[in-house]
C-alpha atoms as a PDB file:
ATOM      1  CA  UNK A   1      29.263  -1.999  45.327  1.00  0.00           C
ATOM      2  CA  UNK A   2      26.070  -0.905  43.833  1.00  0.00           C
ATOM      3  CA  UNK A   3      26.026   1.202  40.576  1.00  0.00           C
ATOM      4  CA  UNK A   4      22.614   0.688  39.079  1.00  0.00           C
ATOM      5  CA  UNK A   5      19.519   0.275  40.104  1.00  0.00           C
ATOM      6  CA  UNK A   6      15.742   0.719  39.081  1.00  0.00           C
ATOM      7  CA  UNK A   7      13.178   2.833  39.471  1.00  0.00           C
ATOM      8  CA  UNK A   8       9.731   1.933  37.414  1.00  0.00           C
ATOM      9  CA  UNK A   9       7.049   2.712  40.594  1.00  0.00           C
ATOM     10  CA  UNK A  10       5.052   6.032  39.576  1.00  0.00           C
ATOM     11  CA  UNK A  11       5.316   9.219  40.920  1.00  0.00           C
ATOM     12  CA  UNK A  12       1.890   9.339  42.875  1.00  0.00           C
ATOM     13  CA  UNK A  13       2.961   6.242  44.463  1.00  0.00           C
ATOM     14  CA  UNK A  14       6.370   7.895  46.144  1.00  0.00           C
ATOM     15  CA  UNK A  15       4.462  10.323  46.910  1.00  0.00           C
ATOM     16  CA  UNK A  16       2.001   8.522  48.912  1.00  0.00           C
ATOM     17  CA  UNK A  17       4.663   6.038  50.380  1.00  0.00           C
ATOM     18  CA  UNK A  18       6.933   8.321  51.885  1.00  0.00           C
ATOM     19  CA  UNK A  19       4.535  10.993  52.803  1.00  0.00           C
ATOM     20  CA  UNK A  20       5.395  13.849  50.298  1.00  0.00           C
ATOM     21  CA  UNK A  21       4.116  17.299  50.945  1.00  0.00           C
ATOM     22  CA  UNK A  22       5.972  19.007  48.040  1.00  0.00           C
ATOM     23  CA  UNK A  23       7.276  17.843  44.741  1.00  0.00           C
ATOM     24  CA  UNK A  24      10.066  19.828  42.657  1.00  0.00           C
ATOM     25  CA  UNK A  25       9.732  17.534  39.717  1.00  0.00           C
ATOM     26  CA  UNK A  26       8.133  16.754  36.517  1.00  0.00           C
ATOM     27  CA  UNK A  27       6.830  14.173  35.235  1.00  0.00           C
ATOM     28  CA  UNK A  28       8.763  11.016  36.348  1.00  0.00           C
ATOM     29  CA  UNK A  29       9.520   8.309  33.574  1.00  0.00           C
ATOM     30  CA  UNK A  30      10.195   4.830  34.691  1.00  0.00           C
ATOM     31  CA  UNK A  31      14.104   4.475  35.107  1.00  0.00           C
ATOM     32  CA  UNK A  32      14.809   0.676  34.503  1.00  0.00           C
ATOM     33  CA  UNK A  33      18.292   1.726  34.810  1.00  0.00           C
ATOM     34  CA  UNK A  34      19.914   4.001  37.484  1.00  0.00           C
ATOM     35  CA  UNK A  35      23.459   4.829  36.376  1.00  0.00           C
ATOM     36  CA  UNK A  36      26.083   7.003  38.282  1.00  0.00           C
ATOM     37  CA  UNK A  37      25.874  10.757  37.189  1.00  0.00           C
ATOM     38  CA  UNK A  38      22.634   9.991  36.018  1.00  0.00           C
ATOM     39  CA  UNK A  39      19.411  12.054  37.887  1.00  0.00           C
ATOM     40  CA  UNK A  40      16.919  10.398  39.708  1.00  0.00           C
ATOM     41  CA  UNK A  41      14.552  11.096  42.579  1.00  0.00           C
ATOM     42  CA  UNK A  42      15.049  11.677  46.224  1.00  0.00           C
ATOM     43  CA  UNK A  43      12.592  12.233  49.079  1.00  0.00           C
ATOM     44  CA  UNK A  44      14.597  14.596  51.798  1.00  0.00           C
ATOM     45  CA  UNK A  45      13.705  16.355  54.290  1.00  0.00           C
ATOM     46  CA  UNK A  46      12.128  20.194  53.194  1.00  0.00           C
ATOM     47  CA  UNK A  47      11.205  23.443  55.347  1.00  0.00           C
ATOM     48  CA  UNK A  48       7.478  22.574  54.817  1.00  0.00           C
ATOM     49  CA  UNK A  49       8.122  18.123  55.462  1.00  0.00           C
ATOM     50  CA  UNK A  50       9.543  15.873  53.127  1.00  0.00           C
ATOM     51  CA  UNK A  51       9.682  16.812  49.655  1.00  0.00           C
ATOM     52  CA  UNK A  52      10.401  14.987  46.442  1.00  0.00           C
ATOM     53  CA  UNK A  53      13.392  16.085  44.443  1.00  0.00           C
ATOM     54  CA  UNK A  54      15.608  14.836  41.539  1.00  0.00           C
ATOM     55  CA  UNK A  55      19.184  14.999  42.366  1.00  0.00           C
ATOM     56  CA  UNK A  56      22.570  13.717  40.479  1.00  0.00           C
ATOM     57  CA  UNK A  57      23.781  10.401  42.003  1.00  0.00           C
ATOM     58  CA  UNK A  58      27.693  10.962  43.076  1.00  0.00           C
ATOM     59  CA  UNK A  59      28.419  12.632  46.453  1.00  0.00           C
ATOM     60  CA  UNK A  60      31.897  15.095  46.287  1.00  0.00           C
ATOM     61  CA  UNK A  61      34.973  12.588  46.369  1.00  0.00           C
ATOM     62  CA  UNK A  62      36.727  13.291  49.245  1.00  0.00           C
ATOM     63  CA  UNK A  63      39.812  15.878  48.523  1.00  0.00           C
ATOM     64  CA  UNK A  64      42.691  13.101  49.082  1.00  0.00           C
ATOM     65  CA  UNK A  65      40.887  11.231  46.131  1.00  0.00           C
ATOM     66  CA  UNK A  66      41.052  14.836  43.932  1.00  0.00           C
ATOM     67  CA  UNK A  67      44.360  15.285  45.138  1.00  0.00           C
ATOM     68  CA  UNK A  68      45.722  11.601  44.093  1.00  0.00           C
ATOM     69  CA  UNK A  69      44.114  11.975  40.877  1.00  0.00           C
ATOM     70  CA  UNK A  70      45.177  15.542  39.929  1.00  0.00           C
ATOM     71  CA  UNK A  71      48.819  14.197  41.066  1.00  0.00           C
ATOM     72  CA  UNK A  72      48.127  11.051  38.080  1.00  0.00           C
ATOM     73  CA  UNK A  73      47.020  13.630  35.644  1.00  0.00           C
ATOM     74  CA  UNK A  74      50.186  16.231  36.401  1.00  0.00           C
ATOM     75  CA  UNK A  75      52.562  13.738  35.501  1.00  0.00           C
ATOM     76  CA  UNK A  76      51.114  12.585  33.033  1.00  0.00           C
ATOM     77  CA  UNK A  77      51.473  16.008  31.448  1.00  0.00           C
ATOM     78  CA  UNK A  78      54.683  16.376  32.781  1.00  0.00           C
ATOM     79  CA  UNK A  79      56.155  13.320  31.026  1.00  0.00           C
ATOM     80  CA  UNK A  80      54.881  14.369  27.874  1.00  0.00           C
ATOM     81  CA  UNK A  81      57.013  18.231  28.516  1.00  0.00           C
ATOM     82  CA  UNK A  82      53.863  19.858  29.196  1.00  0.00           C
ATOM     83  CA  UNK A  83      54.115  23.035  31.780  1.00  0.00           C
ATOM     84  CA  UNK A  84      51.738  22.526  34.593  1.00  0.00           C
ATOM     85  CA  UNK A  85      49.974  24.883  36.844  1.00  0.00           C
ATOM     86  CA  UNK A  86      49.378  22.407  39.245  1.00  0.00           C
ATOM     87  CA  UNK A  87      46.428  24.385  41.532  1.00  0.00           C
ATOM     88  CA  UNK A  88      44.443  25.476  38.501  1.00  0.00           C
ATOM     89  CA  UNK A  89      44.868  21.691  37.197  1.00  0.00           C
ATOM     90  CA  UNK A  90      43.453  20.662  40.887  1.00  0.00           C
ATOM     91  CA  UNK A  91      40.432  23.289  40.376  1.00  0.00           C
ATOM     92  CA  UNK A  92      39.285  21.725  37.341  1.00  0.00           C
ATOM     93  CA  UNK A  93      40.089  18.264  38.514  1.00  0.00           C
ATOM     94  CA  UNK A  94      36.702  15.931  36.770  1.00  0.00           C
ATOM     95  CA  UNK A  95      34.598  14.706  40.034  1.00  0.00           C
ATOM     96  CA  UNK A  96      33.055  11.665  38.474  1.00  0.00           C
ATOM     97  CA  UNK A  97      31.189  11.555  42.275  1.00  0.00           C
ATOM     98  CA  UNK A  98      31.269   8.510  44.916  1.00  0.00           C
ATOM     99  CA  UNK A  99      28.171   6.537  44.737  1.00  0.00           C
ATOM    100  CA  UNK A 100      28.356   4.011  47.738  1.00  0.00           C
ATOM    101  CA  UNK A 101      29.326   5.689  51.482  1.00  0.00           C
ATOM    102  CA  UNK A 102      30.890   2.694  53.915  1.00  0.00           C
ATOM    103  CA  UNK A 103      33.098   4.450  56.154  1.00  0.00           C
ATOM    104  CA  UNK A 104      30.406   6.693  58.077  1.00  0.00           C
ATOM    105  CA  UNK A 105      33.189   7.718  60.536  1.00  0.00           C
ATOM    106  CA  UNK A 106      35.255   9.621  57.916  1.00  0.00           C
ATOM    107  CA  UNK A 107      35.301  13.386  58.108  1.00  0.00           C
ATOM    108  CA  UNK A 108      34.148  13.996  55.160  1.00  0.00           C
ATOM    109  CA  UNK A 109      30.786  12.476  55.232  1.00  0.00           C
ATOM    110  CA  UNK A 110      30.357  13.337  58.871  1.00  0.00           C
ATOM    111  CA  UNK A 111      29.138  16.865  58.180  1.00  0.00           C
ATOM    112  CA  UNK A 112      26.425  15.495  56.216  1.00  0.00           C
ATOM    113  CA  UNK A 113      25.011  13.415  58.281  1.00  0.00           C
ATOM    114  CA  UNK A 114      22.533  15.698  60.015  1.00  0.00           C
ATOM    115  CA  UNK A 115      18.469  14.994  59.323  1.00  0.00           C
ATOM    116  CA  UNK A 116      18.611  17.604  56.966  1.00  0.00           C
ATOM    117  CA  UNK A 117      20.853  16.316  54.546  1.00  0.00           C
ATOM    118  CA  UNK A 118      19.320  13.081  54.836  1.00  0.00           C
ATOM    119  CA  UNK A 119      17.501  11.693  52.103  1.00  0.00           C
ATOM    120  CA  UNK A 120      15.822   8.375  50.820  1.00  0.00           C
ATOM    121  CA  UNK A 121      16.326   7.038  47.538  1.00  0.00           C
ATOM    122  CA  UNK A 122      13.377   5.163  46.145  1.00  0.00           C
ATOM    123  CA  UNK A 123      13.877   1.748  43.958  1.00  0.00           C
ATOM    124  CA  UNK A 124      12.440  -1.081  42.864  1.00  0.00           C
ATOM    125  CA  UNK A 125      15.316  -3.369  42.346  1.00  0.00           C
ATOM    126  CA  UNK A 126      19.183  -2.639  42.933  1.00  0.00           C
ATOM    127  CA  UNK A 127      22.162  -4.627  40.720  1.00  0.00           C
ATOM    128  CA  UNK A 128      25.428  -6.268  41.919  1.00  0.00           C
ATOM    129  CA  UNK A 129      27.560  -7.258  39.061  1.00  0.00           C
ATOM    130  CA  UNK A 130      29.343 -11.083  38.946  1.00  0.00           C
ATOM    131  CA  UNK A 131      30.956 -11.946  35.903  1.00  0.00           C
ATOM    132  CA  UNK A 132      30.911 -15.557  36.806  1.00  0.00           C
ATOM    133  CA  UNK A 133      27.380 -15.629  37.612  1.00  0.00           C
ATOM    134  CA  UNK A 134      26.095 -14.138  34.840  1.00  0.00           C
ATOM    135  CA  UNK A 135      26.883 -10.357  34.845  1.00  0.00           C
ATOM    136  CA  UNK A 136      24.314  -8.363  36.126  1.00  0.00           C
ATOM    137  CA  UNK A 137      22.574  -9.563  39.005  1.00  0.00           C
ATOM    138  CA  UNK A 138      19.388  -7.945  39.844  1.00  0.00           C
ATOM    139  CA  UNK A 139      17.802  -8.180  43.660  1.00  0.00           C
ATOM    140  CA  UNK A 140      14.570  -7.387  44.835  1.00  0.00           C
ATOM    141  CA  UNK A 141      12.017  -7.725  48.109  1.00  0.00           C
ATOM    142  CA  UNK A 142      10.249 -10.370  45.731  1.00  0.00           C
ATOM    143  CA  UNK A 143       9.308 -10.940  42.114  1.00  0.00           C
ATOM    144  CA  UNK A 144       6.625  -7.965  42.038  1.00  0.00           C
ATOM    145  CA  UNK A 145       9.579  -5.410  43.003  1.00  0.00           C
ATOM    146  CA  UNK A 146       7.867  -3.430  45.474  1.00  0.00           C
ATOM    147  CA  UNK A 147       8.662   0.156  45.913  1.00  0.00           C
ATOM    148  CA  UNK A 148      11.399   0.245  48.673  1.00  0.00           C
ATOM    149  CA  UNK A 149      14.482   2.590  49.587  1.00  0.00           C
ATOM    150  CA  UNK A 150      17.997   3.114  50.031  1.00  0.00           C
ATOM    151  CA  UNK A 151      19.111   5.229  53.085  1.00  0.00           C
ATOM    152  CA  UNK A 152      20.745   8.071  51.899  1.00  0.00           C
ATOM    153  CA  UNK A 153      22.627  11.523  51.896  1.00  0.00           C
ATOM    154  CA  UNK A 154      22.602  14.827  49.648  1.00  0.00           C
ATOM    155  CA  UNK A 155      24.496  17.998  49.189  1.00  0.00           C
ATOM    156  CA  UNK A 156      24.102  20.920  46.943  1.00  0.00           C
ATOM    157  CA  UNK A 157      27.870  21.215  45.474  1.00  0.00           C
ATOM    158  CA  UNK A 158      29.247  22.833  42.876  1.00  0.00           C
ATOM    159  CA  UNK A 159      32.190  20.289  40.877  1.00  0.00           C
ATOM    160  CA  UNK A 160      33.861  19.363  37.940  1.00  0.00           C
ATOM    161  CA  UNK A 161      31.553  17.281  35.894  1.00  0.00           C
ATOM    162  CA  UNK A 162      31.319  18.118  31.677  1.00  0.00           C
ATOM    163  CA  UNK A 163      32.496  21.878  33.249  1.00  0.00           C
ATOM    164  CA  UNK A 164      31.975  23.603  36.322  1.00  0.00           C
ATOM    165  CA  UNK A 165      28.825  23.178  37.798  1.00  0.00           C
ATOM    166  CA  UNK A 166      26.619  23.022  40.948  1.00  0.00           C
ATOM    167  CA  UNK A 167      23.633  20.607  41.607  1.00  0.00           C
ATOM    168  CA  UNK A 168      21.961  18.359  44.325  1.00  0.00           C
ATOM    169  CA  UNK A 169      23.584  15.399  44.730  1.00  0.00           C
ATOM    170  CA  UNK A 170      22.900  12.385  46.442  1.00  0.00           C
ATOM    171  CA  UNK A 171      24.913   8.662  47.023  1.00  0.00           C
ATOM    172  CA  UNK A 172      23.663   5.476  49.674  1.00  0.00           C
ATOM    173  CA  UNK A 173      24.800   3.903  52.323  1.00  0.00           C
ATOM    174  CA  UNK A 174      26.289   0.000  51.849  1.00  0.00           C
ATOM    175  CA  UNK A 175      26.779  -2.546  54.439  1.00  0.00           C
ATOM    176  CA  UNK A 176      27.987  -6.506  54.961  1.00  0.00           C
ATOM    177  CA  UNK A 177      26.163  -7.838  52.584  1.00  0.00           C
ATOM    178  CA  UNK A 178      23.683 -10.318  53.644  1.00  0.00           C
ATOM    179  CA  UNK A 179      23.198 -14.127  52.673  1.00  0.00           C
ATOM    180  CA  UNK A 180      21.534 -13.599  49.072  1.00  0.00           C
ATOM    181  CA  UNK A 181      24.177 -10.566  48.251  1.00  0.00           C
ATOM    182  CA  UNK A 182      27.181 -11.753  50.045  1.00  0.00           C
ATOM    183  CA  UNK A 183      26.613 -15.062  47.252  1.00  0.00           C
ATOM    184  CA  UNK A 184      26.873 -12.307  44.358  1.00  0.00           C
ATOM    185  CA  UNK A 185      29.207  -9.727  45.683  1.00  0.00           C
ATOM    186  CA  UNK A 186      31.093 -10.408  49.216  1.00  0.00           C
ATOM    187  CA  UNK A 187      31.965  -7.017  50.150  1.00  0.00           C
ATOM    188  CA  UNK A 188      28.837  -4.719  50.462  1.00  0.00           C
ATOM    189  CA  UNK A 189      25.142  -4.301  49.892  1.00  0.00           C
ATOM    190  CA  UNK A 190      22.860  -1.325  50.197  1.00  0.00           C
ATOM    191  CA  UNK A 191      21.359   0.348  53.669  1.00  0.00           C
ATOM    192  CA  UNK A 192      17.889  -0.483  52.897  1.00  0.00           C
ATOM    193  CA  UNK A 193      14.916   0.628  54.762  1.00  0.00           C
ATOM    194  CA  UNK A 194      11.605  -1.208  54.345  1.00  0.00           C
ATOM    195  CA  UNK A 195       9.474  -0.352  57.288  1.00  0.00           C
ATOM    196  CA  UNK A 196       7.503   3.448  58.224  1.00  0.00           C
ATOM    197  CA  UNK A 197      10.042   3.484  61.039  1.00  0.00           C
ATOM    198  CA  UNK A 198      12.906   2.936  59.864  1.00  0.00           C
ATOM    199  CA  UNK A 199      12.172   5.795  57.248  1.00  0.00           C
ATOM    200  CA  UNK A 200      11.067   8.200  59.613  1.00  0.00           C
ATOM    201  CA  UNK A 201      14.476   7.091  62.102  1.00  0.00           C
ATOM    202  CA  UNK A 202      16.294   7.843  59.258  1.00  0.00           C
ATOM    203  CA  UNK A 203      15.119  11.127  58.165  1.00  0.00           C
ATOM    204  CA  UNK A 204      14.528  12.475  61.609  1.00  0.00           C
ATOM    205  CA  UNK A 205      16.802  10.870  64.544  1.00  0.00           C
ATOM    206  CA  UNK A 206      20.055  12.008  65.697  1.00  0.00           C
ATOM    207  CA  UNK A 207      22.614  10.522  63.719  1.00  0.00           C
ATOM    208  CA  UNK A 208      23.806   8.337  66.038  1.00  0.00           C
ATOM    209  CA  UNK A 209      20.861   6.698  66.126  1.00  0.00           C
ATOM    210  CA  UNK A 210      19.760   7.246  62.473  1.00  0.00           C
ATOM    211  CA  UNK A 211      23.387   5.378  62.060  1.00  0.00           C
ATOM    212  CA  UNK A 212      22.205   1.943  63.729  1.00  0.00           C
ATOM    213  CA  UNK A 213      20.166   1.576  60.202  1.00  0.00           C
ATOM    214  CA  UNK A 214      23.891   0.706  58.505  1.00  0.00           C
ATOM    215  CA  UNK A 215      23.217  -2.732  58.611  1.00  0.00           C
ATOM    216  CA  UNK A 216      22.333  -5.639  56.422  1.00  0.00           C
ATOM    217  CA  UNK A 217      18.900  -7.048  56.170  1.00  0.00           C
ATOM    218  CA  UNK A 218      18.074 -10.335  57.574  1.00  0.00           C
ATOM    219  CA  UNK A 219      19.195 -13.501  54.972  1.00  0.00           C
ATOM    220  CA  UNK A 220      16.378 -14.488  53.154  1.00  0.00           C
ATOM    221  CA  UNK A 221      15.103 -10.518  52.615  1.00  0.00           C
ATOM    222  CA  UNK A 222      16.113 -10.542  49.459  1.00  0.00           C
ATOM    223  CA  UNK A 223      15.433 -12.530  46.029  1.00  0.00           C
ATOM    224  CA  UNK A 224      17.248 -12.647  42.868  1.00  0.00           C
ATOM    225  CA  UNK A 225      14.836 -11.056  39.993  1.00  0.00           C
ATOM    226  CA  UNK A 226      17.300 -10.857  36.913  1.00  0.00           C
ATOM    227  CA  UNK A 227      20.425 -11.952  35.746  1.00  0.00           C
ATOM    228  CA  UNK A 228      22.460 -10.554  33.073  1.00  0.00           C
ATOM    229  CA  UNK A 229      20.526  -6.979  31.747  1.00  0.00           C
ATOM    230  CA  UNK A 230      21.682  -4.069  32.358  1.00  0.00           C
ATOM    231  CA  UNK A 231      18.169  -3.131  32.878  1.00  0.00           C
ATOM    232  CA  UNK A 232      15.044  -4.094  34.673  1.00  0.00           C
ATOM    233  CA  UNK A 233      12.236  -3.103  33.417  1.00  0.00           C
ATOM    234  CA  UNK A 234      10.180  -6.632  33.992  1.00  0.00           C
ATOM    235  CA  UNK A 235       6.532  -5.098  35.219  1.00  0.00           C
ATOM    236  CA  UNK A 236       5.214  -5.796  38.552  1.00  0.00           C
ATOM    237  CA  UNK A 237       1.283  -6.256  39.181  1.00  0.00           C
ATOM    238  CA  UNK A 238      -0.281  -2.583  40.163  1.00  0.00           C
ATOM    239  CA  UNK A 239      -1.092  -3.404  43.199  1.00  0.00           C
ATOM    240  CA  UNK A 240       2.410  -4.726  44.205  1.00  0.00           C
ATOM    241  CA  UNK A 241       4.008  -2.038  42.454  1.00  0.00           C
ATOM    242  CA  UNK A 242       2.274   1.284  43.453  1.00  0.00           C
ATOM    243  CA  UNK A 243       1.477  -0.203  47.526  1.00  0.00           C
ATOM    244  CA  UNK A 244       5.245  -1.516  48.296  1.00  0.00           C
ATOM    245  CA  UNK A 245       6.376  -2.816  51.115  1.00  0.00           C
ATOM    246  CA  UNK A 246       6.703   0.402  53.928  1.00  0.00           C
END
């Protein structure tokens, strides 16, 4: 699955590429490395159009995956003769977030698959790691890296992280991996969008036709950029960068 990516395109050139009306951030630095739990920006869908936003990458984990892990932690404390009060210890179970989202069927991503909790996740290149291939492995449209996006989802939920807290958080969408990612990593890639109308099917279809997106692009899409950083910062001409590929 895919836990880090990059974002290096500029702010004005989101903006401009997925038609921005309103922006609730800063100033955006180049992120040559997108890690879960770390913030990064979104484009979703606003009361006034699409807005850009910064949101914490981990959806909620589902509450069977709290529930299993609260059960590992209990007795774990239990062996060791420690008294547990097992539904505070589920309350403050750590939500380290999920990241990818396959199973689009599953209850609990189904109620946020509405337009309005449907967001796009801008990047410039996206890593699957192989050990045998050199670690990292670092995919792009082409050499320049082009601004593209992931199709995605976000919540406002409040979680265990460090402590109790709420924020907007966001994961992807992976697939079958296509010819250039299935040679990396056989079991998924991300839901990529790389046309105007894809992004605007995505943000404002019904979902089951937003859903028909879930699928690998064609073989030959994609190219192989990097192998073995756990960044990617390698700059792309202007013109390539800040235009991309929508």
């Amino acid at each position: 699955m895919c836990n880090l990516y990059s974002i290096t395109t500029n702010q004005a050139a989101i903006t401009a590429l997925f038609r921005v009306v309103n922006r609730y951030v800063g100033n955006l630095p180049p992120m040559p490395g997108v890690f879960p739990d770390y913030t990064a920006p979104i484009v979703r869908n606003g009361a006034a159009g699409r807005e850009l936003a910064t949101a914490r990458w981990g959806m909620p984990s589902s509450s069977k995956a709290l529930m299993d892990a609260t059960k590992k932690r209990a007795e774990k404390l239990q062996a060791k003769g420690k008294a547990v009060d097992f539904k505070d210890l589920l309350r403050m179970e750590p939500d380290g977030g999920t990241t990818n989202i396959r199973n689009v069927k599953s209850k609990h991503w189904t109620r946020w698959l509405g337009a309005q909790n449907r967001c796009v996740v801008p990047f410039n290149s996206f890593s699957e790691f192989n050990r045998a291939e050199g670690g990292d492995i670092w995919f792009a449209l082409d050499e320049t890296r082009p601004l593209a996006c992931f199709a995605g989802i976000w919540t406002n939920w409040t979680s265990v992280r460090r402590g109790e807290t709420t924020n907007d958080l966001y994961a992807f969408l992976t697939t079958e991996p296509n010819a250039e990612v299935g040679a990396i990593h056989p079991k998924a890639m991300p839901v990529i969008l790389t046309t105007p109308n894809e992004v605007e099917t995505w943000m404002t279809a019904p979902a089951e036709e937003a859903l028909k997106l879930q699928r690998p692009l064609p073989d030959g899409t994609l190219r192989i950029v990097a192998r073995g950083v756990k960044e990617d910062a390698a700059p792309a001409t202007a013109e390539a960068r800040d235009s991309g590929q929508l």
